[in-house]
PDB file of N, CA and C in Angstrom:
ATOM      1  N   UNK A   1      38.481  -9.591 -36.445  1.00  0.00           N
ATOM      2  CA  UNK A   1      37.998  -9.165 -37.741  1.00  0.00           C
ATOM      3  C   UNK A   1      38.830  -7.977 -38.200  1.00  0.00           C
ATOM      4  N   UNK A   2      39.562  -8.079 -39.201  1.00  0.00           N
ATOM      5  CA  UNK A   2      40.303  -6.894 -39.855  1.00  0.00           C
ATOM      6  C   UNK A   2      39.818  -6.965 -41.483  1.00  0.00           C
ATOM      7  N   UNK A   3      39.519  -6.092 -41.504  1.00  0.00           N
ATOM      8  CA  UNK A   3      39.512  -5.618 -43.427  1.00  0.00           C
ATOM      9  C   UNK A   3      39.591  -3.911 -43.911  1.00  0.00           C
ATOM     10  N   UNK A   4      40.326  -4.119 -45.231  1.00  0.00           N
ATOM     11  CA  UNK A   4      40.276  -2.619 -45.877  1.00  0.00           C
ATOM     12  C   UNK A   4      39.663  -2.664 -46.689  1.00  0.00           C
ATOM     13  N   UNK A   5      39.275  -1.768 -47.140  1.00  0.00           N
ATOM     14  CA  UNK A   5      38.080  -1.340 -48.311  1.00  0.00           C
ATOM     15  C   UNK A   5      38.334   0.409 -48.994  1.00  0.00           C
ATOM     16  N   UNK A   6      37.908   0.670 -49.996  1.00  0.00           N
ATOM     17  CA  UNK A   6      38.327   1.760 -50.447  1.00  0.00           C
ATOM     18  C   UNK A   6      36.728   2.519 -50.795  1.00  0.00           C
ATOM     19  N   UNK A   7      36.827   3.281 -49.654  1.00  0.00           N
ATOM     20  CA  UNK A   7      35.589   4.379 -50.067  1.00  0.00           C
ATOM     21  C   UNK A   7      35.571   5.699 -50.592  1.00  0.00           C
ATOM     22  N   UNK A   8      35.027   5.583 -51.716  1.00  0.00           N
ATOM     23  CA  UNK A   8      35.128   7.137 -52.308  1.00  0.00           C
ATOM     24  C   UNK A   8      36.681   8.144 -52.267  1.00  0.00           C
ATOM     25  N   UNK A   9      37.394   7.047 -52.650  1.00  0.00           N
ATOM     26  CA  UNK A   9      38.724   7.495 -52.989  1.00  0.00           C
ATOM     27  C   UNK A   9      39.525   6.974 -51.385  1.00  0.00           C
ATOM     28  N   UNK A  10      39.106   7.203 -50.392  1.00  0.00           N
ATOM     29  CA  UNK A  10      39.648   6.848 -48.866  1.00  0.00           C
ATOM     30  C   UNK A  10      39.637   5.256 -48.539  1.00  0.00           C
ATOM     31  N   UNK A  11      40.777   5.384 -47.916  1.00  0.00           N
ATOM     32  CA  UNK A  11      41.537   3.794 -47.450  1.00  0.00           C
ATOM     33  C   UNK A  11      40.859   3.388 -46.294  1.00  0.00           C
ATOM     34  N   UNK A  12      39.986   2.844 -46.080  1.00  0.00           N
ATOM     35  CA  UNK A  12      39.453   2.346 -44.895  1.00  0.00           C
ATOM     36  C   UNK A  12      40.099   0.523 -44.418  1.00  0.00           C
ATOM     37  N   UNK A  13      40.673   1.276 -43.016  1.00  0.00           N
ATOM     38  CA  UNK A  13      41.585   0.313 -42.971  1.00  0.00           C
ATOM     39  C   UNK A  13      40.626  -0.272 -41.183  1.00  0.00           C
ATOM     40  N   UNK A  14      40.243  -1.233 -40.823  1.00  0.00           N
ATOM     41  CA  UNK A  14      39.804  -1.696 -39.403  1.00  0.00           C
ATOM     42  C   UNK A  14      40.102  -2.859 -39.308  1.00  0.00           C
ATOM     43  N   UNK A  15      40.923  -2.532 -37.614  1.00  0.00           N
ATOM     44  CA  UNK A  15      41.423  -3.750 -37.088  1.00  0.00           C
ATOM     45  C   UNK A  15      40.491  -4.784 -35.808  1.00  0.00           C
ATOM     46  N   UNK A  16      40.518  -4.672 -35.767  1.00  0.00           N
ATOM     47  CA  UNK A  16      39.457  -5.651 -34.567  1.00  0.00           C
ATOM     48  C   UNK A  16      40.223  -7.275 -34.415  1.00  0.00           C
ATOM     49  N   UNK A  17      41.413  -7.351 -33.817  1.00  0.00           N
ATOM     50  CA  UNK A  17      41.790  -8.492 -33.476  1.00  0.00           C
ATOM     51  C   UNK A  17      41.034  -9.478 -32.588  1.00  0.00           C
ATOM     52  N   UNK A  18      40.403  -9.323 -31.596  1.00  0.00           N
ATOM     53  CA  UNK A  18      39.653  -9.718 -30.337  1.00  0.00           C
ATOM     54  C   UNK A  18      38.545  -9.385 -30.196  1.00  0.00           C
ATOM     55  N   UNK A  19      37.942  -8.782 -31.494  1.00  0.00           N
ATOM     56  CA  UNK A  19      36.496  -8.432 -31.300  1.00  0.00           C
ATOM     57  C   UNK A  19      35.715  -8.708 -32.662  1.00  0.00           C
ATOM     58  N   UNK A  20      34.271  -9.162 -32.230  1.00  0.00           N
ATOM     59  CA  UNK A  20      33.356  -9.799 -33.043  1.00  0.00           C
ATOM     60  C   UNK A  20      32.554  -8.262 -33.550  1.00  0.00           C
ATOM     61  N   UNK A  21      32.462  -7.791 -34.455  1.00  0.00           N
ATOM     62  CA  UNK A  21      31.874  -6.629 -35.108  1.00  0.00           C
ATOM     63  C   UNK A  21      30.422  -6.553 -35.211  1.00  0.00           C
ATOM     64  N   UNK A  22      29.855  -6.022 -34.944  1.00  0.00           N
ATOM     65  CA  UNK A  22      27.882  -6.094 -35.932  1.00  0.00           C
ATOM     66  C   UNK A  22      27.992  -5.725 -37.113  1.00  0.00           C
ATOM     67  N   UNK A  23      27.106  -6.484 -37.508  1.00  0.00           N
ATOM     68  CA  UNK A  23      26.914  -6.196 -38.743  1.00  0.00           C
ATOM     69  C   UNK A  23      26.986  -4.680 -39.411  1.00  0.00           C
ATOM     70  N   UNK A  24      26.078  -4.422 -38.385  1.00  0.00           N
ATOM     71  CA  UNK A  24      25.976  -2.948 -39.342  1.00  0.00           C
ATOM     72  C   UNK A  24      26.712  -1.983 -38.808  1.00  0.00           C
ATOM     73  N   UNK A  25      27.771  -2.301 -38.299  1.00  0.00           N
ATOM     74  CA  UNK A  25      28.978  -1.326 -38.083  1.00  0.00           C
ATOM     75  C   UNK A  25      29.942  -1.129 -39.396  1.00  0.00           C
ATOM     76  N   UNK A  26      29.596  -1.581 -40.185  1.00  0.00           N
ATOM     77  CA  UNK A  26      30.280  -1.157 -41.880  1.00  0.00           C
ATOM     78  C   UNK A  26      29.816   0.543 -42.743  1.00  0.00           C
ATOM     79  N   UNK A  27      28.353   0.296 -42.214  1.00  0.00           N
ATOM     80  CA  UNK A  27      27.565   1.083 -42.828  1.00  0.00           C
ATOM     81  C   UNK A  27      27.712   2.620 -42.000  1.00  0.00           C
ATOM     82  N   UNK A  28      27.739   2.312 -40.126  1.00  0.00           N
ATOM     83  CA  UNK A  28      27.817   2.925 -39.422  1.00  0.00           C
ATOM     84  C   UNK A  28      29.360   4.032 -39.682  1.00  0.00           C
ATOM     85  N   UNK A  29      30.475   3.353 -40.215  1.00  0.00           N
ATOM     86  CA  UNK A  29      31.993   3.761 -40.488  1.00  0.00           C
ATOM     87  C   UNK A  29      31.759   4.210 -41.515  1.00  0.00           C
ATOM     88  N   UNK A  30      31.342   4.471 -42.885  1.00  0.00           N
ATOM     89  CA  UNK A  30      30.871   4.976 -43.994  1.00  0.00           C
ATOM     90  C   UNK A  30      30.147   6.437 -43.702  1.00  0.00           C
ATOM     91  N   UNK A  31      28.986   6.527 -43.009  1.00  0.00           N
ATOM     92  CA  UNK A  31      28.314   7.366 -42.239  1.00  0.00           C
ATOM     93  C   UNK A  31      29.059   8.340 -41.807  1.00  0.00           C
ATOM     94  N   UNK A  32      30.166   7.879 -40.381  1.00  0.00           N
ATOM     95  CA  UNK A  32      31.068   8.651 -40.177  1.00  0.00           C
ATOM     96  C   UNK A  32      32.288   9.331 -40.919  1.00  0.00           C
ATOM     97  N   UNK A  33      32.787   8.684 -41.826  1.00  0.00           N
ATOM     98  CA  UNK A  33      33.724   9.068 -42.866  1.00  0.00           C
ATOM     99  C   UNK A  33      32.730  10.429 -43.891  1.00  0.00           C
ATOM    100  N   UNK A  34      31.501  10.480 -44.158  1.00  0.00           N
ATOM    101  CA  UNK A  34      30.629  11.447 -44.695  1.00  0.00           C
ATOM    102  C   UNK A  34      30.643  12.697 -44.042  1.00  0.00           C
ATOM    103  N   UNK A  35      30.598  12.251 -42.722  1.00  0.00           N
ATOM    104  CA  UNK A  35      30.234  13.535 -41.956  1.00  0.00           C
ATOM    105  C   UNK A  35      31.710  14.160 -41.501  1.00  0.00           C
ATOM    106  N   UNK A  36      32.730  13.607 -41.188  1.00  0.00           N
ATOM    107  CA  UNK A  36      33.885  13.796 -41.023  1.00  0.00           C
ATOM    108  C   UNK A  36      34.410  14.807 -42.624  1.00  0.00           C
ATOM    109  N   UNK A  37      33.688  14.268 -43.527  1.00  0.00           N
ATOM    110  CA  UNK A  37      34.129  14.891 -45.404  1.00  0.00           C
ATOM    111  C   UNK A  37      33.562  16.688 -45.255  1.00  0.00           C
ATOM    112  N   UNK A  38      32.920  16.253 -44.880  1.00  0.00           N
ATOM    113  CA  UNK A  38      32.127  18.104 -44.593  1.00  0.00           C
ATOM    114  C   UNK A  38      33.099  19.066 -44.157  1.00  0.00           C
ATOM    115  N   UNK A  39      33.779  17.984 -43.242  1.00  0.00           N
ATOM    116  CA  UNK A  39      35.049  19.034 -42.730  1.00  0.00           C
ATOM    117  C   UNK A  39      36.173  19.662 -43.314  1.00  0.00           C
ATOM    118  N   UNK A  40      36.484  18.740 -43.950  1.00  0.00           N
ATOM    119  CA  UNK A  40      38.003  18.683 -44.771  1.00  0.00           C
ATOM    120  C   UNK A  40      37.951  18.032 -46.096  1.00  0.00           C
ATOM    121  N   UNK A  41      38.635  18.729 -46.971  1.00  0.00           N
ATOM    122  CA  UNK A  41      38.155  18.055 -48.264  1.00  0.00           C
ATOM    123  C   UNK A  41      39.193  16.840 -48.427  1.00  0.00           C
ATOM    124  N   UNK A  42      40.339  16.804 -47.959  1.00  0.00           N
ATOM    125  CA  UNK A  42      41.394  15.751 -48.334  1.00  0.00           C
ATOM    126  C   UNK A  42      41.499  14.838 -47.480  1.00  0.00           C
ATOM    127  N   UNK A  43      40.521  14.001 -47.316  1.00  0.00           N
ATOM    128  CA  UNK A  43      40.700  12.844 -46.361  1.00  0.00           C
ATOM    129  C   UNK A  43      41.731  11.057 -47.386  1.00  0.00           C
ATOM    130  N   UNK A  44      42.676  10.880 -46.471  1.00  0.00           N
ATOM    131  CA  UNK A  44      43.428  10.152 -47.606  1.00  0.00           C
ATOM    132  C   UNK A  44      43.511   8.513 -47.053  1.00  0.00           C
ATOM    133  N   UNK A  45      43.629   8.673 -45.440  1.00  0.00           N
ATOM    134  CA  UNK A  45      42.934   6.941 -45.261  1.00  0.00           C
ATOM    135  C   UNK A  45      42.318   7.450 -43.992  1.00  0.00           C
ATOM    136  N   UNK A  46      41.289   6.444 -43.446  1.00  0.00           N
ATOM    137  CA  UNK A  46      41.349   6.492 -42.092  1.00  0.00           C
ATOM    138  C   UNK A  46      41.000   4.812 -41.507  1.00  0.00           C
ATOM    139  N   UNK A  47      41.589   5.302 -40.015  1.00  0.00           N
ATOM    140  CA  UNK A  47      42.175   3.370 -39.808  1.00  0.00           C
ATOM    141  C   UNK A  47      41.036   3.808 -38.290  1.00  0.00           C
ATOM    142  N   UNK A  48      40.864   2.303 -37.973  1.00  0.00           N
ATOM    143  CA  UNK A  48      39.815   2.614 -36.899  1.00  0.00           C
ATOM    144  C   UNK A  48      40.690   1.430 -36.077  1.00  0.00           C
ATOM    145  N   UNK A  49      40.750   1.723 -34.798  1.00  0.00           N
ATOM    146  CA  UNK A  49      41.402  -0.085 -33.967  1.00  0.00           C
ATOM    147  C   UNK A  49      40.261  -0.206 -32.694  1.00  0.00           C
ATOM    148  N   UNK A  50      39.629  -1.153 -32.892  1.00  0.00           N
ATOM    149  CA  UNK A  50      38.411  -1.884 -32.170  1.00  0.00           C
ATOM    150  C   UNK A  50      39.476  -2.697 -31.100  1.00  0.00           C
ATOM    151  N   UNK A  51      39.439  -2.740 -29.655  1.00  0.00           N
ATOM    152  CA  UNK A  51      39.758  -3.617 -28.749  1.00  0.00           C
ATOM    153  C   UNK A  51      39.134  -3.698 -27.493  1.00  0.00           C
ATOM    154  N   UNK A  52      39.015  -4.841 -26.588  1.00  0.00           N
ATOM    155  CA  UNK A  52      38.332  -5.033 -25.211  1.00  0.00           C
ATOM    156  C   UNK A  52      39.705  -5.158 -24.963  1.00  0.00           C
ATOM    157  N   UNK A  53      39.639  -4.377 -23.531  1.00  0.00           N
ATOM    158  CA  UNK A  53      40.546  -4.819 -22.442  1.00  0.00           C
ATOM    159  C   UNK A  53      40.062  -5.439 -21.330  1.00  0.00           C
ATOM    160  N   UNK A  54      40.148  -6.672 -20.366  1.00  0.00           N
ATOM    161  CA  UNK A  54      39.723  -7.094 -19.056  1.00  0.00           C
ATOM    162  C   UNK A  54      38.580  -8.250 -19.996  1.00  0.00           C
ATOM    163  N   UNK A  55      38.313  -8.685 -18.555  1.00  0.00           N
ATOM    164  CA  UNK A  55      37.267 -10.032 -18.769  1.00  0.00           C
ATOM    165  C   UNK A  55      35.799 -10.039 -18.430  1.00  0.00           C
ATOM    166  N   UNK A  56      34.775 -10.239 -18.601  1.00  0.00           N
ATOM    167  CA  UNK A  56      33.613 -10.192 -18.023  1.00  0.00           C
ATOM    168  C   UNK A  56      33.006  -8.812 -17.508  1.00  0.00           C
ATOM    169  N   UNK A  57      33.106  -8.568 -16.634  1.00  0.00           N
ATOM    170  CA  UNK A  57      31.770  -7.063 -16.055  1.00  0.00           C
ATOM    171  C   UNK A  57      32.882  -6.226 -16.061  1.00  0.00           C
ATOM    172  N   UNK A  58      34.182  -6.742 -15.855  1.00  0.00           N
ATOM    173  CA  UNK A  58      35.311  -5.412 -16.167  1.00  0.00           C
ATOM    174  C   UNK A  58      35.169  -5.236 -17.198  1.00  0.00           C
ATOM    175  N   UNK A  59      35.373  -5.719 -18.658  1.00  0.00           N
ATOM    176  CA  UNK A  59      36.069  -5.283 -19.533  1.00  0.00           C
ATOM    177  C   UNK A  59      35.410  -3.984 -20.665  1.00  0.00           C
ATOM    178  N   UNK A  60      36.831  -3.395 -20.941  1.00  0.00           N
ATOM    179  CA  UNK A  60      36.389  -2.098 -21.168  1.00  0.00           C
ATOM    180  C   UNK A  60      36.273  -2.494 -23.020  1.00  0.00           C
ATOM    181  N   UNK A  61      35.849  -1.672 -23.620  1.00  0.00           N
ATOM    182  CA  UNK A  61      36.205  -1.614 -25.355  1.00  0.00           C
ATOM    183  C   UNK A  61      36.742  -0.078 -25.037  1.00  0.00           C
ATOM    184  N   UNK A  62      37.696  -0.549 -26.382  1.00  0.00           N
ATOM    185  CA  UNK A  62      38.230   0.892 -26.842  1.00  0.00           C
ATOM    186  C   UNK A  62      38.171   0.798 -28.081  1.00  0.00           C
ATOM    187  N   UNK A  63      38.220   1.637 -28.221  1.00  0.00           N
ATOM    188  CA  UNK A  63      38.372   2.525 -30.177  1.00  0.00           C
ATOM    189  C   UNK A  63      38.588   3.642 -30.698  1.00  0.00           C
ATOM    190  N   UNK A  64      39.733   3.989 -31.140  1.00  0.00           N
ATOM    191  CA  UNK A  64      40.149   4.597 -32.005  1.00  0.00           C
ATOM    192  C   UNK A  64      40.521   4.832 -33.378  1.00  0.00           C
ATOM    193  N   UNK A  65      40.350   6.120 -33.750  1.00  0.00           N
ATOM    194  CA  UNK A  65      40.040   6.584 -35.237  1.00  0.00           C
ATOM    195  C   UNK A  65      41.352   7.482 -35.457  1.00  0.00           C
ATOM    196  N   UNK A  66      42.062   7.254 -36.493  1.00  0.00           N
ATOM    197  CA  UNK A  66      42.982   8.220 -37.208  1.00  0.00           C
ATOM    198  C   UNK A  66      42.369   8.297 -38.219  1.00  0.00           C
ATOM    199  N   UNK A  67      42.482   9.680 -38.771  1.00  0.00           N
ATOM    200  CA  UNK A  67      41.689  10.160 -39.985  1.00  0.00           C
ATOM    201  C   UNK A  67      43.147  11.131 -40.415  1.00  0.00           C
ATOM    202  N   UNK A  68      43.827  10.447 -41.810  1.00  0.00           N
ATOM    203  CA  UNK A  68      44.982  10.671 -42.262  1.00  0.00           C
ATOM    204  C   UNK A  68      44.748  11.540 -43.609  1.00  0.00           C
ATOM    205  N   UNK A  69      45.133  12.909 -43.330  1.00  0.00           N
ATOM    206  CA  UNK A  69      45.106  14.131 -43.653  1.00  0.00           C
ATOM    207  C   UNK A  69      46.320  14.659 -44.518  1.00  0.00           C
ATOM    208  N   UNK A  70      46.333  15.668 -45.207  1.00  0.00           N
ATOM    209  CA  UNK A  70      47.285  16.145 -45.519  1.00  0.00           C
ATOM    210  C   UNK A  70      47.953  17.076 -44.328  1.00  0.00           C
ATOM    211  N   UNK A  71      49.368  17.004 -43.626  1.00  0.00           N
ATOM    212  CA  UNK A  71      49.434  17.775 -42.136  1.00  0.00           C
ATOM    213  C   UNK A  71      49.795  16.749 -41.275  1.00  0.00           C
ATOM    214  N   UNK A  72      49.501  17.330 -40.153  1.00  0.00           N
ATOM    215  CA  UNK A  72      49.076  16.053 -39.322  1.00  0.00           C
ATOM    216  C   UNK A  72      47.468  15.718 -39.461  1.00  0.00           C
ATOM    217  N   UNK A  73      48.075  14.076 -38.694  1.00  0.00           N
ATOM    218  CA  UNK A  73      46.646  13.548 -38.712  1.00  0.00           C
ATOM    219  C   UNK A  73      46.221  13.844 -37.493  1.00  0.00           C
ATOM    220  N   UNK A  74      44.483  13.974 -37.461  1.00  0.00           N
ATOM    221  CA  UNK A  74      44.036  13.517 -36.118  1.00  0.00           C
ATOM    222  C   UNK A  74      43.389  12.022 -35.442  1.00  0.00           C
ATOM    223  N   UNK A  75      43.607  12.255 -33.978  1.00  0.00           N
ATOM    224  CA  UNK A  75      43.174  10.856 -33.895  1.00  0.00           C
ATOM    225  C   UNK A  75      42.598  11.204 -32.358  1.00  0.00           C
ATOM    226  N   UNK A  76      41.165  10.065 -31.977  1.00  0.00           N
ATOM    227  CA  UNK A  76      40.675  10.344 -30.722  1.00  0.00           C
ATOM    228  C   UNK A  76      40.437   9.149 -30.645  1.00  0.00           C
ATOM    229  N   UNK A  77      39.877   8.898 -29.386  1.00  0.00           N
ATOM    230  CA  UNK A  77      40.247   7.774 -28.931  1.00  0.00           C
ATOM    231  C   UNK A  77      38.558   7.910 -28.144  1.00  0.00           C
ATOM    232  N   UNK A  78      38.235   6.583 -27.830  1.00  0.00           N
ATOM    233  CA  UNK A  78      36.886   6.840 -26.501  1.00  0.00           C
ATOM    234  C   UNK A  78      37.022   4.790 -25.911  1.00  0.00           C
ATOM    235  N   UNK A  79      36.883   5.112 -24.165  1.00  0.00           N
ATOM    236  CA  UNK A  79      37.349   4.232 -23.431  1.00  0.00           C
ATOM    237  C   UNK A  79      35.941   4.191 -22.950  1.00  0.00           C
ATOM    238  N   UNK A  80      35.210   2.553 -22.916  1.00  0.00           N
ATOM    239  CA  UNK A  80      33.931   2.477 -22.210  1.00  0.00           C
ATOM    240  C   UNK A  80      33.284   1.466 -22.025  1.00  0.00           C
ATOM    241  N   UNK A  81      31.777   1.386 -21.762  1.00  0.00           N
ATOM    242  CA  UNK A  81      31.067   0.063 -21.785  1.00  0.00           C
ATOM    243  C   UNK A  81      30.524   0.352 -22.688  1.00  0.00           C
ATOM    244  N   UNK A  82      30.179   1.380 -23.770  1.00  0.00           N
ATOM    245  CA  UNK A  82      29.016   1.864 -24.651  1.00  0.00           C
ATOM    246  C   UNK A  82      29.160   0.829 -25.445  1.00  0.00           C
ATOM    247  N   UNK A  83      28.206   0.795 -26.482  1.00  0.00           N
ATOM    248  CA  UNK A  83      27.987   0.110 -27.807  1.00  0.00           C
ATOM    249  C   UNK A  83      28.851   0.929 -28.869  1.00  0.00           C
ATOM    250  N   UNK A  84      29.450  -0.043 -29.508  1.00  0.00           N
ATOM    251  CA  UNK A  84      30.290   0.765 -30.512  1.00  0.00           C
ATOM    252  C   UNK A  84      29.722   1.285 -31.630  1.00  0.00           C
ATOM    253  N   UNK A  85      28.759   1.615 -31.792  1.00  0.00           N
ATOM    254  CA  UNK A  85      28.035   2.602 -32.551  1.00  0.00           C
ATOM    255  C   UNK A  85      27.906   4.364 -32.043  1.00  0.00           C
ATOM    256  N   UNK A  86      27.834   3.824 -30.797  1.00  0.00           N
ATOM    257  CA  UNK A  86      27.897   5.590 -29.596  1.00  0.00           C
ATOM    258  C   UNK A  86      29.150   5.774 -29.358  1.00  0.00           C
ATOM    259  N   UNK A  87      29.988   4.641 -29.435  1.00  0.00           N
ATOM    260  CA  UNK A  87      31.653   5.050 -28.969  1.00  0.00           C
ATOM    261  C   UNK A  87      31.965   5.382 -30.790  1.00  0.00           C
ATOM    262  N   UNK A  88      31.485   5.003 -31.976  1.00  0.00           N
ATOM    263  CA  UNK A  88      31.784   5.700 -33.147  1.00  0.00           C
ATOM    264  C   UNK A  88      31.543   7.161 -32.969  1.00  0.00           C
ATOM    265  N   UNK A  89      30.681   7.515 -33.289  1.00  0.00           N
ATOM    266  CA  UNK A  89      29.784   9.080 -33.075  1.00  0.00           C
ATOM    267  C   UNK A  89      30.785  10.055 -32.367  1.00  0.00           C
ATOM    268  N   UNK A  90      31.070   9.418 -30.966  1.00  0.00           N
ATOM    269  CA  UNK A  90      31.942   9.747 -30.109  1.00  0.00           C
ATOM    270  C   UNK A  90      33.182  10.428 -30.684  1.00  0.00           C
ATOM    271  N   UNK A  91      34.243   9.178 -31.168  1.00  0.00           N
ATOM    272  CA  UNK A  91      35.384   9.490 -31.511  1.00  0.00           C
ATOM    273  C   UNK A  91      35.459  10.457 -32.725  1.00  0.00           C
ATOM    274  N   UNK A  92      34.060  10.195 -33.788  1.00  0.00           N
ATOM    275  CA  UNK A  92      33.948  11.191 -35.062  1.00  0.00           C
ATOM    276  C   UNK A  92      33.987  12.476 -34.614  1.00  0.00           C
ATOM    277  N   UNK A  93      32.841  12.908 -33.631  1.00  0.00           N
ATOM    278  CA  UNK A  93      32.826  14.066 -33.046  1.00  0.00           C
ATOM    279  C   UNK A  93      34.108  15.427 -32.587  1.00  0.00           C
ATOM    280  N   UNK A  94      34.691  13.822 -32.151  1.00  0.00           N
ATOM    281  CA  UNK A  94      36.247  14.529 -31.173  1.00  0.00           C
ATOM    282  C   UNK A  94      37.200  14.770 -32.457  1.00  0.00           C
ATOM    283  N   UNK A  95      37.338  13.782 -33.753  1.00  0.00           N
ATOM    284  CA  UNK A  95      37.816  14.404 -34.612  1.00  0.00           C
ATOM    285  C   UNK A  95      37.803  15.338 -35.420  1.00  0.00           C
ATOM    286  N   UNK A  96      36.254  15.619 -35.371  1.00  0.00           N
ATOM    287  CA  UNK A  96      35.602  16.902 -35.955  1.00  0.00           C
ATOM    288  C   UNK A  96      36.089  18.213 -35.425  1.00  0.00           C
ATOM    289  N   UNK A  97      35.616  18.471 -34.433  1.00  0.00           N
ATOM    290  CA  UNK A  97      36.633  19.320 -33.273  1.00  0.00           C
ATOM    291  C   UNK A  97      37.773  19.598 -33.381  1.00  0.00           C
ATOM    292  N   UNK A  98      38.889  18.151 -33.435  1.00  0.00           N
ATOM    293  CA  UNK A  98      39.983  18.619 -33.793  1.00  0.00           C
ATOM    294  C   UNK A  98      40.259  19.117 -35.680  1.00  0.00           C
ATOM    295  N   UNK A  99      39.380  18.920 -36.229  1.00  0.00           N
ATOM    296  CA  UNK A  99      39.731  19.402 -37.372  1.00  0.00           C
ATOM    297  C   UNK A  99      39.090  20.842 -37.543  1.00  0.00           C
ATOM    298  N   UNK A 100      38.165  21.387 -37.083  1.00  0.00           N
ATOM    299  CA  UNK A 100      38.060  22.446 -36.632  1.00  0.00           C
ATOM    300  C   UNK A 100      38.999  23.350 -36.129  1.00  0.00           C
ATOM    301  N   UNK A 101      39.414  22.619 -35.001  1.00  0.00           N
ATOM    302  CA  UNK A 101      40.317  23.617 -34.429  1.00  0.00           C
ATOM    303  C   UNK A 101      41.514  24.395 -34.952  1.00  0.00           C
ATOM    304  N   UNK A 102      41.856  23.198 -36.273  1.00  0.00           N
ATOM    305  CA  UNK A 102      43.279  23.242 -36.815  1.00  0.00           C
ATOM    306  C   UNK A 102      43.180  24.265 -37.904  1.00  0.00           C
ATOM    307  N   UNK A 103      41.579  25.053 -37.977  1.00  0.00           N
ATOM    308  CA  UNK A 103      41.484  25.428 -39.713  1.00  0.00           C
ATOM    309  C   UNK A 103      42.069  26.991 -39.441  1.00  0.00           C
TER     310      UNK A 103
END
């Protein structure tokens, strides 16, 4: 599943080659892009990449978020079994932080 969409001026770009999405992980990425806005006023795209690595009781998901800034961008990453709603939160968090850190 890949699609872009344009929210509130920002390029929302998600890739998910190998992975089946929930539904309400649209609403969940919107959410995060809000709370991420608090931080920084110039948010200009941000790209998310959804992937499993391994097969069955191994396999891991990953996901990562670039949130493309004026500067550099930041980007975090979170490696796990979680539900990708807690691995969202996650990676928002870690970008928050890093946009913090940078002010």
């Amino acid at each position: 599943m890949n699609y872009t969409e344009n929210y509130k001026g920002i390029k929302i770009d998600v890739q998910a080659p190998q992975v089946d999405l929930p539904e309400g992980l649209q609403l969940q990425i919107r959410k995060a892009i809000d709370k991420i806005s608090r931080f920084t006023e110039n948010i200009n795209a941000v790209d998310l990449y959804f992937n499993v690595s391994g097969k069955g009781k191994t396999a891991e998901r990953i996901l990562g978020m670039r949130v493309g800034i004026p500067g550099p961008d930041v980007y975090s990453e979170e490696r796990g079994k979680d539900r990708w709603n807690t691995m969202l939160r996650s990676v928002t968090d870690k970008n928050i932080r890093q946009l913090q850190k940078d002010k």
